[in-house]
Protein backbone atom coordinates (compact mmCIF):
# COMPACT_ATOMS: atom_id res chain seq x y z
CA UNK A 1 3.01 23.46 2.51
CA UNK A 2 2.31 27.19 3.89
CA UNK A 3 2.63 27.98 7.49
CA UNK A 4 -0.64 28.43 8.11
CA UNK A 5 -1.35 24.85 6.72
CA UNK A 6 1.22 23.88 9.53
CA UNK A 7 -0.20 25.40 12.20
CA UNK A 8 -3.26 24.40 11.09
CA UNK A 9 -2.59 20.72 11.26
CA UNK A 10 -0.76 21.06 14.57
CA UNK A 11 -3.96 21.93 15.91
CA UNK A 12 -5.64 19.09 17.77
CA UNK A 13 -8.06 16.82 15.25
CA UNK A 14 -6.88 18.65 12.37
CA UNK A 15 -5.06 16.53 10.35
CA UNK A 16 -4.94 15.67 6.33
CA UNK A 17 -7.17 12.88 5.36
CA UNK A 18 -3.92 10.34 4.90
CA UNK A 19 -2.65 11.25 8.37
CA UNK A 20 -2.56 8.24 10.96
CA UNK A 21 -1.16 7.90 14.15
CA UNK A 22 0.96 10.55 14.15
CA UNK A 23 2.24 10.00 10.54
CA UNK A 24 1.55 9.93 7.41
CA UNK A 25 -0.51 7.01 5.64
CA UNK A 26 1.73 7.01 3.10
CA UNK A 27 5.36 6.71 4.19
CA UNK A 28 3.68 2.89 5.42
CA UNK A 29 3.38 2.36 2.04
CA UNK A 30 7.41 2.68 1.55
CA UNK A 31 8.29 -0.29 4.20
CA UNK A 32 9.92 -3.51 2.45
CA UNK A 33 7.20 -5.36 3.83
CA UNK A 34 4.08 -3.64 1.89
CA UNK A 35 6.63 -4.06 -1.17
CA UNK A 36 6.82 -7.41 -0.49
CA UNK A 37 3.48 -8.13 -0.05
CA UNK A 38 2.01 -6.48 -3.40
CA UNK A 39 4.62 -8.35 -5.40
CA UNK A 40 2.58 -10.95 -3.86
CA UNK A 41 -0.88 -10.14 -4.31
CA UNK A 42 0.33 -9.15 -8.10
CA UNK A 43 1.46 -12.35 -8.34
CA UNK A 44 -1.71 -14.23 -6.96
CA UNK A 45 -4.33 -11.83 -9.00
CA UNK A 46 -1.83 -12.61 -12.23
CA UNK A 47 -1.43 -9.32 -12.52
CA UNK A 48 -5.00 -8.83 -13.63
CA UNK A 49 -7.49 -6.22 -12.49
CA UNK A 50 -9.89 -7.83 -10.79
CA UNK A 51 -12.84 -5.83 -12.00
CA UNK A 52 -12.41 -5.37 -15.61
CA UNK A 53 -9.90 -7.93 -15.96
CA UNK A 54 -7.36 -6.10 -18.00
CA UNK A 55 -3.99 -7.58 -17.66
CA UNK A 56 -0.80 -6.00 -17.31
CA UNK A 57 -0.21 -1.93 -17.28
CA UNK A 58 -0.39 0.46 -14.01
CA UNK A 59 -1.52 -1.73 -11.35
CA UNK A 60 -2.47 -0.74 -7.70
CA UNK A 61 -2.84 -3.02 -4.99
CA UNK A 62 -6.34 -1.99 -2.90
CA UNK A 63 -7.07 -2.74 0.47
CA UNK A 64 -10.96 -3.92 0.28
CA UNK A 65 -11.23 -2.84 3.99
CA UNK A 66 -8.76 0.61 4.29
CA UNK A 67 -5.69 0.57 6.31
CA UNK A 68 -6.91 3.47 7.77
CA UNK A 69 -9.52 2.01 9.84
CA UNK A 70 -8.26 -1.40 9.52
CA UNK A 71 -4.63 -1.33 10.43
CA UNK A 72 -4.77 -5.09 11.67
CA UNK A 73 -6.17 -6.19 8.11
CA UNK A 74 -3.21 -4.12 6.42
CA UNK A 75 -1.31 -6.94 5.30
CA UNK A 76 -4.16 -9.85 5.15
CA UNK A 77 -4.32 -11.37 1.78
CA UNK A 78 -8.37 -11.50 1.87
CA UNK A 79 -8.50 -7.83 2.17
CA UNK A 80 -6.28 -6.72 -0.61
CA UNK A 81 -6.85 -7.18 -4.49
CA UNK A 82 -4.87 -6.21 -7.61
CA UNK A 83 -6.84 -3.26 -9.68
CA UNK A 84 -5.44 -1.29 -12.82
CA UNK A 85 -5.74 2.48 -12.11
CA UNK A 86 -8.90 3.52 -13.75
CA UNK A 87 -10.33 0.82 -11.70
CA UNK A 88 -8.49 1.89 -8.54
CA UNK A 89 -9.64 5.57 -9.02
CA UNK A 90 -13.09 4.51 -9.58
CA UNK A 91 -13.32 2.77 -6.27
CA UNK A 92 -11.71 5.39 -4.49
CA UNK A 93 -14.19 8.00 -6.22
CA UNK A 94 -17.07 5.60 -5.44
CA UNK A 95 -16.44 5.71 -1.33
CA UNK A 96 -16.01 9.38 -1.27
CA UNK A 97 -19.30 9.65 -3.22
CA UNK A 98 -17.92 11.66 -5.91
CA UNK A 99 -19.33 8.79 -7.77
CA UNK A 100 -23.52 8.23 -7.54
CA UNK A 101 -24.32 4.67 -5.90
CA UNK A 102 -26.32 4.54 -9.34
CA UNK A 103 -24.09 5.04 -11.89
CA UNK A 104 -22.06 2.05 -12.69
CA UNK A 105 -18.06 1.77 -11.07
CA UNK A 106 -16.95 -1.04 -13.88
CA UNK A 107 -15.75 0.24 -17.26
């Protein structure tokens, strides 16, 4: 990252979208918990997507309600389901509207 993206950030409000709480999104993906707990929403989904229902492959586990806004929810079994990555990307696409509420998100 450049200094001036540093500095930048330091600022006050200016953080990158993943940044929560004084850290990164991310690294709360690493705990032993989360891995825990998508082994376990794998497991419950049978490792299906759950919107085009293809088995197997790349799999993500997606938080319905984001962990961003939603940090109680993180962990809650109702708010996470099992999506390959097309799917995943697709979703993600869909709430930053890079994706028209029109067009269809399913494959």
């Amino acid at each position: 990252m450049s200094l001036a993206k540093i500095k930048y950030y330091r600022e006050e409000g200016n953080h990158p979208a993943n940044y929560i709480d004084g850290s990164s999104r991310n690294r709360k993906y690493r705990q032993a918990e989360w891995l825990v707990k998508i082994k376990e929403i794998y497991e419950r989904d049978d490792y299906t997507c759950q919107i085009c229902s293809k088995k197997g492959g790349l799999l993500n586990c997606h938080h319905i309600l984001p962990w961003a806004g939603n940090p109680e929810l993180a962990f809650e079994n109702d708010n996470l389901i099992t999506l390959c990555v097309p799917c995943h990307s697709k979703i993600h696409m869909y709430e930053r509207g890079s994706i028209r509420k029109t067009q269809e998100v399913s494959q």
